[in-house]
N, C-alpha and C. Protein backbone atom coordinates (compact mmCIF):
# COMPACT_ATOMS: atom_id res chain seq x y z
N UNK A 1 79.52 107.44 98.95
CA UNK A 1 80.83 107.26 99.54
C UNK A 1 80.69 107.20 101.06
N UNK A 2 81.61 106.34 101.66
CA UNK A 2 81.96 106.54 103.26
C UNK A 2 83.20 106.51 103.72
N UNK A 3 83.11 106.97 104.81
CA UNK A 3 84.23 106.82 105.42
C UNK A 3 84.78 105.68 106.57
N UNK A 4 85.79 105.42 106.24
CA UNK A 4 85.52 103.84 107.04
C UNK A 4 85.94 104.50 108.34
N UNK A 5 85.74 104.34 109.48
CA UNK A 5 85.91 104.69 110.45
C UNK A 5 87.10 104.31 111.70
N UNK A 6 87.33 102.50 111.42
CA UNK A 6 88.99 102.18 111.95
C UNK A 6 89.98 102.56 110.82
N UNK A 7 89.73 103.00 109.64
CA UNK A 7 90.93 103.60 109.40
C UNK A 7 91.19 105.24 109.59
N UNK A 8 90.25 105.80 109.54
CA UNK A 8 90.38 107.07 109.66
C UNK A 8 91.27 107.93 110.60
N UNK A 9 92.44 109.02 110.30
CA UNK A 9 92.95 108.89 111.01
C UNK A 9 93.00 110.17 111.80
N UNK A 10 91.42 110.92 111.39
CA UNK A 10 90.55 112.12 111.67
C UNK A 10 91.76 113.54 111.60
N UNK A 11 92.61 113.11 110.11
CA UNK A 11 93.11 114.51 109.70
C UNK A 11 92.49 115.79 109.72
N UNK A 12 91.15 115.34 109.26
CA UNK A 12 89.88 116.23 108.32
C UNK A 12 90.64 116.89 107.25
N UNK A 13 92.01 116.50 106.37
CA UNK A 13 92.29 116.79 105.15
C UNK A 13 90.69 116.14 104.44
N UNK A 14 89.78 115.74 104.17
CA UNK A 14 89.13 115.23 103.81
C UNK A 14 88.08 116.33 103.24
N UNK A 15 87.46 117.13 104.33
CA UNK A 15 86.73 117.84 104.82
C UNK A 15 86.89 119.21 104.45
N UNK A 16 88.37 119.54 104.20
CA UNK A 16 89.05 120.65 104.02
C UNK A 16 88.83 120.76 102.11
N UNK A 17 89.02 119.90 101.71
CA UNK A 17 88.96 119.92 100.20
C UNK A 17 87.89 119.61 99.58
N UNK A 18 86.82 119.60 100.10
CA UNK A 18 85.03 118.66 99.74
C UNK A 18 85.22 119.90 99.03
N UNK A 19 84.58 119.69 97.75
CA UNK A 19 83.87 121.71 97.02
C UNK A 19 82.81 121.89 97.08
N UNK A 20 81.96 120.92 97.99
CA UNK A 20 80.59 120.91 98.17
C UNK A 20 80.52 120.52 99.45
N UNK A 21 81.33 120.93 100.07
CA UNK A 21 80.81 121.15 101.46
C UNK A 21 79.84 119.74 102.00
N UNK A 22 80.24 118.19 101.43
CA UNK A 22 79.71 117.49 101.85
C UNK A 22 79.78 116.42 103.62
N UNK A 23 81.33 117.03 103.67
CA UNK A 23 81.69 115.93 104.53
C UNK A 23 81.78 116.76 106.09
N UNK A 24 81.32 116.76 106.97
CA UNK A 24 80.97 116.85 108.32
C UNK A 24 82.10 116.55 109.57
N UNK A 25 82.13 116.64 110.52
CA UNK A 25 82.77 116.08 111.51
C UNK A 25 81.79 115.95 112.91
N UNK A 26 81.54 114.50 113.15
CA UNK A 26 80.62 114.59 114.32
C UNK A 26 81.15 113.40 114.97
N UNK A 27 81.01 114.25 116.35
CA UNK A 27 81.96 112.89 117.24
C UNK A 27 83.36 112.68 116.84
N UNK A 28 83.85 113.89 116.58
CA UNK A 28 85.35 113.93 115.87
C UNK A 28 85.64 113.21 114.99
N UNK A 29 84.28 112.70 114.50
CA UNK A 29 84.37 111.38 113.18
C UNK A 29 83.83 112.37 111.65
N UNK A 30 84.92 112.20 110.34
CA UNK A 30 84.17 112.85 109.31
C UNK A 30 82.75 112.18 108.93
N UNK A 31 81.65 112.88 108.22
CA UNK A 31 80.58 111.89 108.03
C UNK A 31 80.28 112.88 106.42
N UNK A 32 80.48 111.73 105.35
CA UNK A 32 80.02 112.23 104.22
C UNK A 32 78.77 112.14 103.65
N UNK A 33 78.15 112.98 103.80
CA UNK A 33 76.06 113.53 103.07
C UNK A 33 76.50 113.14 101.86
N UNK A 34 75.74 111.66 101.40
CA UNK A 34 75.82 111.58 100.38
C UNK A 34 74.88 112.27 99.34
N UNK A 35 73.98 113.23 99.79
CA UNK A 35 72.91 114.00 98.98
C UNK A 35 73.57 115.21 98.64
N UNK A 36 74.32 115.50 99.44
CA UNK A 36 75.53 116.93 99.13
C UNK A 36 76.65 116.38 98.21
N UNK A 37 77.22 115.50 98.30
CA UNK A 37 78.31 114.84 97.62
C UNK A 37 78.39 114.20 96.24
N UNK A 38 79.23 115.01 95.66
CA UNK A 38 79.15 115.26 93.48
C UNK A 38 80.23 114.33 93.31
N UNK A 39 80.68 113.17 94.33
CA UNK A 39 81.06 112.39 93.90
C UNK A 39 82.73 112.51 93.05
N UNK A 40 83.43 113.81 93.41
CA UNK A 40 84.48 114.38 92.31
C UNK A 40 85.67 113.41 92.38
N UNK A 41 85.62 112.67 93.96
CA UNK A 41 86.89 111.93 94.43
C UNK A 41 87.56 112.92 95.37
N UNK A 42 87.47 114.23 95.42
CA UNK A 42 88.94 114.93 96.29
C UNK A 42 89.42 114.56 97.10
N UNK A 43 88.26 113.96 98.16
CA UNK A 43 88.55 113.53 99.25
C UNK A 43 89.56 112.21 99.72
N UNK A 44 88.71 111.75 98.50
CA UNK A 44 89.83 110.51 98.18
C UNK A 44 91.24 110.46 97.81
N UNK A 45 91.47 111.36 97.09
CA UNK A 45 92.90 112.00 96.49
C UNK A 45 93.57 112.27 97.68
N UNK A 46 93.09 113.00 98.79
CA UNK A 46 94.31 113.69 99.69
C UNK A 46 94.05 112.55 100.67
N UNK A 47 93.38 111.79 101.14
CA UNK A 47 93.08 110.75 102.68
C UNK A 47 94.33 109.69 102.30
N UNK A 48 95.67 109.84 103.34
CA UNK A 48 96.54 109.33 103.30
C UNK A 48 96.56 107.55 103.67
N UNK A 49 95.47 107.58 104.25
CA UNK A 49 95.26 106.15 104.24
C UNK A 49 93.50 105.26 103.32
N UNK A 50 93.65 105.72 102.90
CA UNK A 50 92.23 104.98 102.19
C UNK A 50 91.33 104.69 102.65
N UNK A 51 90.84 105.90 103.25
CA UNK A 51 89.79 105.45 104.48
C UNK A 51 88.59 105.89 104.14
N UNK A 52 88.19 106.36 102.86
CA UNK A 52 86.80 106.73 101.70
C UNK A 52 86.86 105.73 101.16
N UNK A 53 85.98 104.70 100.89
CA UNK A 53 85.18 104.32 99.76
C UNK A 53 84.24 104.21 99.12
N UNK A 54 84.42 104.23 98.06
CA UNK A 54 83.81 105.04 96.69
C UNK A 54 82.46 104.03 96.87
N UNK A 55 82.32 102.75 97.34
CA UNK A 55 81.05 102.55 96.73
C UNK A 55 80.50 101.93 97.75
N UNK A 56 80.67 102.81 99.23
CA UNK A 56 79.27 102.37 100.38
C UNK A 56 78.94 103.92 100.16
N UNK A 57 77.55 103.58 100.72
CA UNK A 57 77.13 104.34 101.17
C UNK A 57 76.57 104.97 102.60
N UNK A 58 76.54 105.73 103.16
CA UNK A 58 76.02 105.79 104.81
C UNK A 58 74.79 106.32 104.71
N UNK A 59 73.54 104.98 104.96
CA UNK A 59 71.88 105.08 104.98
C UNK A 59 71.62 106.37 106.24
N UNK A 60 72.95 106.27 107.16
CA UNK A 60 72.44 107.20 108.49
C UNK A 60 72.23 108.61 108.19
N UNK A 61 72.71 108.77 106.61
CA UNK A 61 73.03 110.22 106.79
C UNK A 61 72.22 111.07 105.64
């Protein structure tokens, strides 16, 4: 998963609901570890604008 970054609208509701503690904030930007991340969706559920998607991934992280 990633987070797209022009939509983001750096709630960190995102961040707040991970249950695995996957998703980060650096550079006031969330950044989701996809090696930490079980994939459940939460994040996706609460991000008021659709700014996770489910099928990039971020090689940086």
């Amino acid at each position: 998963m990633k987070i797209i970054a022009e939509r983001c609208l750096r709630c960190y509701g995102c961040s707040c609901v991970c249950p695995s503690s996957a998703i980060v904030v650096v550079d006031l930007l969330p950044i989701i570890d996809d090696q930490n991340c079980n994939r459940c969706g939460q994040c996706r559920k609460v991000c008021p604008v659709g700014a996770i998607d489910e099928n990039r991934a971020d090689p940086g992280v």
